[in-house]
C-alpha atoms as a PDB file:
ATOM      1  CA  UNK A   1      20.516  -0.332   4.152  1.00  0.00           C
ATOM      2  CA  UNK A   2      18.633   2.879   3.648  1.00  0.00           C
ATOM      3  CA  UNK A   3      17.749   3.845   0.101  1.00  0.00           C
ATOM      4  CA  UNK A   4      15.723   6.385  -1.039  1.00  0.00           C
ATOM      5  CA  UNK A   5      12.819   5.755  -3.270  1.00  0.00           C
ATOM      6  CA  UNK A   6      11.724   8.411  -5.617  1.00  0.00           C
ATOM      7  CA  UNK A   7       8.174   8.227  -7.872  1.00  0.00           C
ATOM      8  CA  UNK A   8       7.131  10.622 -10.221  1.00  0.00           C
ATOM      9  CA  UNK A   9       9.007  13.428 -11.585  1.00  0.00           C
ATOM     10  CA  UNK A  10      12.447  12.965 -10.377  1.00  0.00           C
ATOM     11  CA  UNK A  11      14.373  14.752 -13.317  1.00  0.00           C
ATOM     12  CA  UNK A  12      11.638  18.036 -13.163  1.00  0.00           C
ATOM     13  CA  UNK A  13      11.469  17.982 -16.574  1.00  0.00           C
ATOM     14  CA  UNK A  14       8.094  17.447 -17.337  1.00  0.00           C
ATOM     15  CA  UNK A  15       5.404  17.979 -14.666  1.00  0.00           C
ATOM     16  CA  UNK A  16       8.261  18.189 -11.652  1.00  0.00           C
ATOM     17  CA  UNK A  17       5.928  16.117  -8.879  1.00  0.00           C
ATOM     18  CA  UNK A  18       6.716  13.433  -7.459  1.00  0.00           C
ATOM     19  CA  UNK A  19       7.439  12.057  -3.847  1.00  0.00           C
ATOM     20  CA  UNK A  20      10.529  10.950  -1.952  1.00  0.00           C
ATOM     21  CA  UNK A  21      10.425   7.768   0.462  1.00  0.00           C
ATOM     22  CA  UNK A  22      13.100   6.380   2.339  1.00  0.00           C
ATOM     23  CA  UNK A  23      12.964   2.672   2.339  1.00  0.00           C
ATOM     24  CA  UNK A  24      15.347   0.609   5.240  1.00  0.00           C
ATOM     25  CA  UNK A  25      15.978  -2.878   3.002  1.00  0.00           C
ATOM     26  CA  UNK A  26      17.812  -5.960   3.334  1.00  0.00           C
ATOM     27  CA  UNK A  27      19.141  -5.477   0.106  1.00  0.00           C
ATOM     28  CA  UNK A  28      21.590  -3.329  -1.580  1.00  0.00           C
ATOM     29  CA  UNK A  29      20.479  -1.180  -4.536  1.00  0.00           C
ATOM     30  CA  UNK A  30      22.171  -2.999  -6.894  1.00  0.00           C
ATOM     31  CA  UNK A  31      20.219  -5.854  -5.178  1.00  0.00           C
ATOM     32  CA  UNK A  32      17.270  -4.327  -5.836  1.00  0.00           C
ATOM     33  CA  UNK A  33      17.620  -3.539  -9.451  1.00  0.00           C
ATOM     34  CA  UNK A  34      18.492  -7.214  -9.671  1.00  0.00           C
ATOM     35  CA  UNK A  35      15.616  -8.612  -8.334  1.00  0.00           C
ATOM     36  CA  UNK A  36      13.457  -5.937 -10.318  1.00  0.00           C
ATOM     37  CA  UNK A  37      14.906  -7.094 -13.846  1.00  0.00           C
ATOM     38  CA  UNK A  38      14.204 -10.898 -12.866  1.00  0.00           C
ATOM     39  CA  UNK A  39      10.480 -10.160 -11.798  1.00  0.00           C
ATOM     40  CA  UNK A  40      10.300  -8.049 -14.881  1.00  0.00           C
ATOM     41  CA  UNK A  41      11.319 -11.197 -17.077  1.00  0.00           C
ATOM     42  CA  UNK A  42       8.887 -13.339 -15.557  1.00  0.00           C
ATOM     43  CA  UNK A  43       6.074 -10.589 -15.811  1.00  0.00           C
ATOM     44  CA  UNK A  44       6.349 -10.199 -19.226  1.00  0.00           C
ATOM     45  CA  UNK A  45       6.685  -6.388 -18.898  1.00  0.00           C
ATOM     46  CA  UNK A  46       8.016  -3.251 -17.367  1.00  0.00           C
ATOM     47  CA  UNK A  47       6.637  -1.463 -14.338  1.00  0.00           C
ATOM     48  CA  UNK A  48       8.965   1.408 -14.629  1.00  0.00           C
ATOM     49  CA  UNK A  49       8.908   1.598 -18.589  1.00  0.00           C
ATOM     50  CA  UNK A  50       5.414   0.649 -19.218  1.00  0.00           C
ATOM     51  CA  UNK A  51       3.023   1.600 -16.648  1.00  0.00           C
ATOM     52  CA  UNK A  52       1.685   5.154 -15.027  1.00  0.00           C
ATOM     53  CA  UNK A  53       4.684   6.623 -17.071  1.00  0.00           C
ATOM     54  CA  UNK A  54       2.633   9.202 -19.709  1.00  0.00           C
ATOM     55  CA  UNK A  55       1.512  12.128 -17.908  1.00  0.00           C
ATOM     56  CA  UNK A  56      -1.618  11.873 -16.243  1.00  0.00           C
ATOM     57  CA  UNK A  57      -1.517   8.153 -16.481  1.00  0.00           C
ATOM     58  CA  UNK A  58      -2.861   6.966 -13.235  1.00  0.00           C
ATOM     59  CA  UNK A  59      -4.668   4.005 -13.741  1.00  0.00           C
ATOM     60  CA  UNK A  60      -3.216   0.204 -14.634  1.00  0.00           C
ATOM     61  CA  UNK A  61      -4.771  -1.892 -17.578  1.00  0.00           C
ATOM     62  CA  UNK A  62      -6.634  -4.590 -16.208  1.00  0.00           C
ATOM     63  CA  UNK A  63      -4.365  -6.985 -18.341  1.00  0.00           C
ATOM     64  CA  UNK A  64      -1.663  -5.757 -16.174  1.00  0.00           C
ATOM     65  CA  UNK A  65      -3.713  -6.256 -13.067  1.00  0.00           C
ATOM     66  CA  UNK A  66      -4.440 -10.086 -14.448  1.00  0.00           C
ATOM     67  CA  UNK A  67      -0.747 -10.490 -14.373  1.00  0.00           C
ATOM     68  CA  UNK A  68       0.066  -9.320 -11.034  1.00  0.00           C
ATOM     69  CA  UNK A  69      -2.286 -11.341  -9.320  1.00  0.00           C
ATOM     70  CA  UNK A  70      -1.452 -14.700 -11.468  1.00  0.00           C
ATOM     71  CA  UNK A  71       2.373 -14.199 -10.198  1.00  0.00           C
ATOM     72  CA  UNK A  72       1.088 -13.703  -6.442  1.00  0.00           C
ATOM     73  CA  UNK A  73       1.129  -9.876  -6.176  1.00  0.00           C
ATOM     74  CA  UNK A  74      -2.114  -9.011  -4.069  1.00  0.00           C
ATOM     75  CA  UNK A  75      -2.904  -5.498  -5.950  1.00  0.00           C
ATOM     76  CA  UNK A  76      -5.735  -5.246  -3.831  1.00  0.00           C
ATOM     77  CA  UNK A  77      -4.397  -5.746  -0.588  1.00  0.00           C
ATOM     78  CA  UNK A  78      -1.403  -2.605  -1.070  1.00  0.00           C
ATOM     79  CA  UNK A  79      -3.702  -0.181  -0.209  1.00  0.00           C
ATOM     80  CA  UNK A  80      -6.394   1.018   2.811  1.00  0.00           C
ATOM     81  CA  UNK A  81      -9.617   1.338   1.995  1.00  0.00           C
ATOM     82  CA  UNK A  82      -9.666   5.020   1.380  1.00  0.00           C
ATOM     83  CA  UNK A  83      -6.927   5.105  -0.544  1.00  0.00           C
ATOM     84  CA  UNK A  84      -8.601   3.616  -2.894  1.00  0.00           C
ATOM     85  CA  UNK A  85     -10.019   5.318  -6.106  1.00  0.00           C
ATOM     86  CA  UNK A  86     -13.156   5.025  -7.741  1.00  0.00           C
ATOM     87  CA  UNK A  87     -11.406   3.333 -10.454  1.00  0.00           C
ATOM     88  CA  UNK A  88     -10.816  -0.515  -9.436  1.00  0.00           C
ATOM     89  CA  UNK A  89      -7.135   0.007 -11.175  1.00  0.00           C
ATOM     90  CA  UNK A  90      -6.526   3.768  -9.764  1.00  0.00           C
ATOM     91  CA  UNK A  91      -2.615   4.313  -8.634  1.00  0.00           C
ATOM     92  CA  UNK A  92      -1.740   6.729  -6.011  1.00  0.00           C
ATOM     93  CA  UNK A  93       2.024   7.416  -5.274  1.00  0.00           C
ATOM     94  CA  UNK A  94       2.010   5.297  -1.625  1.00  0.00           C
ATOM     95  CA  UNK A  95       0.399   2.796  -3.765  1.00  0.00           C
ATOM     96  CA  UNK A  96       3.167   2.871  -6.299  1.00  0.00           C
ATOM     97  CA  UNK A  97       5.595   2.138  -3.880  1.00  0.00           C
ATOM     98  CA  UNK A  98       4.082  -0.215  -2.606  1.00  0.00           C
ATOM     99  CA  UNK A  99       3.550  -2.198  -6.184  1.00  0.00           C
ATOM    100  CA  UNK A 100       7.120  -1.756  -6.932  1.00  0.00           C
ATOM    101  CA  UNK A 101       8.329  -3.328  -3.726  1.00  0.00           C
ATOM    102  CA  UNK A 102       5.939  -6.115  -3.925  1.00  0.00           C
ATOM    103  CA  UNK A 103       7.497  -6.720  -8.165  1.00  0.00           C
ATOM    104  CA  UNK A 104      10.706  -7.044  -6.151  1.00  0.00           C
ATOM    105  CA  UNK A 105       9.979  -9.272  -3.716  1.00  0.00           C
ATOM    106  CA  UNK A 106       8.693 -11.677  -6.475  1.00  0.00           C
ATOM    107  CA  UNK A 107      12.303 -10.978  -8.155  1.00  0.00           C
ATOM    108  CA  UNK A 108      13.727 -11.742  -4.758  1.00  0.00           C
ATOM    109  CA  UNK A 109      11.896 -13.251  -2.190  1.00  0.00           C
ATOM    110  CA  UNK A 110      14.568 -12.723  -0.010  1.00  0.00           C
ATOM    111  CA  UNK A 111      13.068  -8.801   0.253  1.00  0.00           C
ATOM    112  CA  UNK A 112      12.125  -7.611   3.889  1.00  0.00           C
ATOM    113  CA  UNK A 113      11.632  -3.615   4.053  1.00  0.00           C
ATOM    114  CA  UNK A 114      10.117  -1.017   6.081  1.00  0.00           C
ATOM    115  CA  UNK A 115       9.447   2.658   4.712  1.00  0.00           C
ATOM    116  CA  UNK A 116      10.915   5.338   6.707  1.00  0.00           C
ATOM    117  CA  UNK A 117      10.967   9.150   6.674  1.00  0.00           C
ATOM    118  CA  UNK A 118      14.651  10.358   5.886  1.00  0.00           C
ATOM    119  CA  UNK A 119      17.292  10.380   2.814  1.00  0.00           C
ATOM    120  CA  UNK A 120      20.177   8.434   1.414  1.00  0.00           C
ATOM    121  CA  UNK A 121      20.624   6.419  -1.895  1.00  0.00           C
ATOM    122  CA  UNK A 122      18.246   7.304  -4.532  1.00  0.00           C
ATOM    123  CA  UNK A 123      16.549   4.530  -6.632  1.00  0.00           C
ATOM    124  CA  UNK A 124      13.665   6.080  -9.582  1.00  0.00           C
ATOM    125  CA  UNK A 125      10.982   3.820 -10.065  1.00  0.00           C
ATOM    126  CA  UNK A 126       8.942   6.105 -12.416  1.00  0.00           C
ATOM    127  CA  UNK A 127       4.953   6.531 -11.853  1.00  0.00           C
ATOM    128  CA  UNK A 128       5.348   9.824 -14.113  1.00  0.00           C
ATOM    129  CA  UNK A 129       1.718   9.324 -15.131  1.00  0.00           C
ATOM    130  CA  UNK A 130       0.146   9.285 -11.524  1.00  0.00           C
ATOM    131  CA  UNK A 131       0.816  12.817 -11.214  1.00  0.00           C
ATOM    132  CA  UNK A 132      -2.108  15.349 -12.667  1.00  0.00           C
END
């Protein structure tokens, strides 16, 4: 299933950036949302609601980094080495993605995906903040 993956801005009501990726999943949306609001549960927070969402807000707390890693997500290894920013917590929209998937998977292990270049079904996953 092909469902498009929007960060940042999607509403352009605020700062009206943001990126579109097209993500080819095993799961349905409603599959996806699923598995987001388990991993949520077990985080002990919000990705969407509580992180990168203020404007300009591009970095993640290093609490929030802690509790990434302790439930198996490997923060470090979602990005290439120069996407990386100086800041050891710095979010770029690719990375974002990437971070969300990855909260998934831990919702639903089930997950396979591959990111793709066209439209379909739209899915917001905020990252408001990482947008300056």
């Amino acid at each position: 299933m092909k469902i498009t993956i929007v960060v940042g801005d999607w509403s352009g009501d605020g700062h009206s950036q943001s990126d579109t990726y097209v993500v080819e999943s095993n799961l349905d949306k409603p599959s996806i949302e699923r598995a987001y609001r388990i991993a949520t549960r077990q985080l002990g927070f919000d990705l969407i609601k509580d992180v990168c969402e203020a404007y300009e807000e591009n970095k993640i707390a290093e609490e929030v980094y802690e509790k990434l890693v302790e439930n198996g997500i490997n923060i470090d290894g979602l990005a290439k080495e120069d996407e990386l920013d100086c800041d050891y917590y710095g979010m770029t929209p690719d990375i974002w993605l990437k971070l969300y998937l990855d909260v998934v998977k831990l919702g639903n292990p089930e997950l396979q995906y591959s990111i793709l270049n066209d439209h379909n079904e739209e899915l917001h996953i905020g990252g408001y903040g990482l947008y300056q």
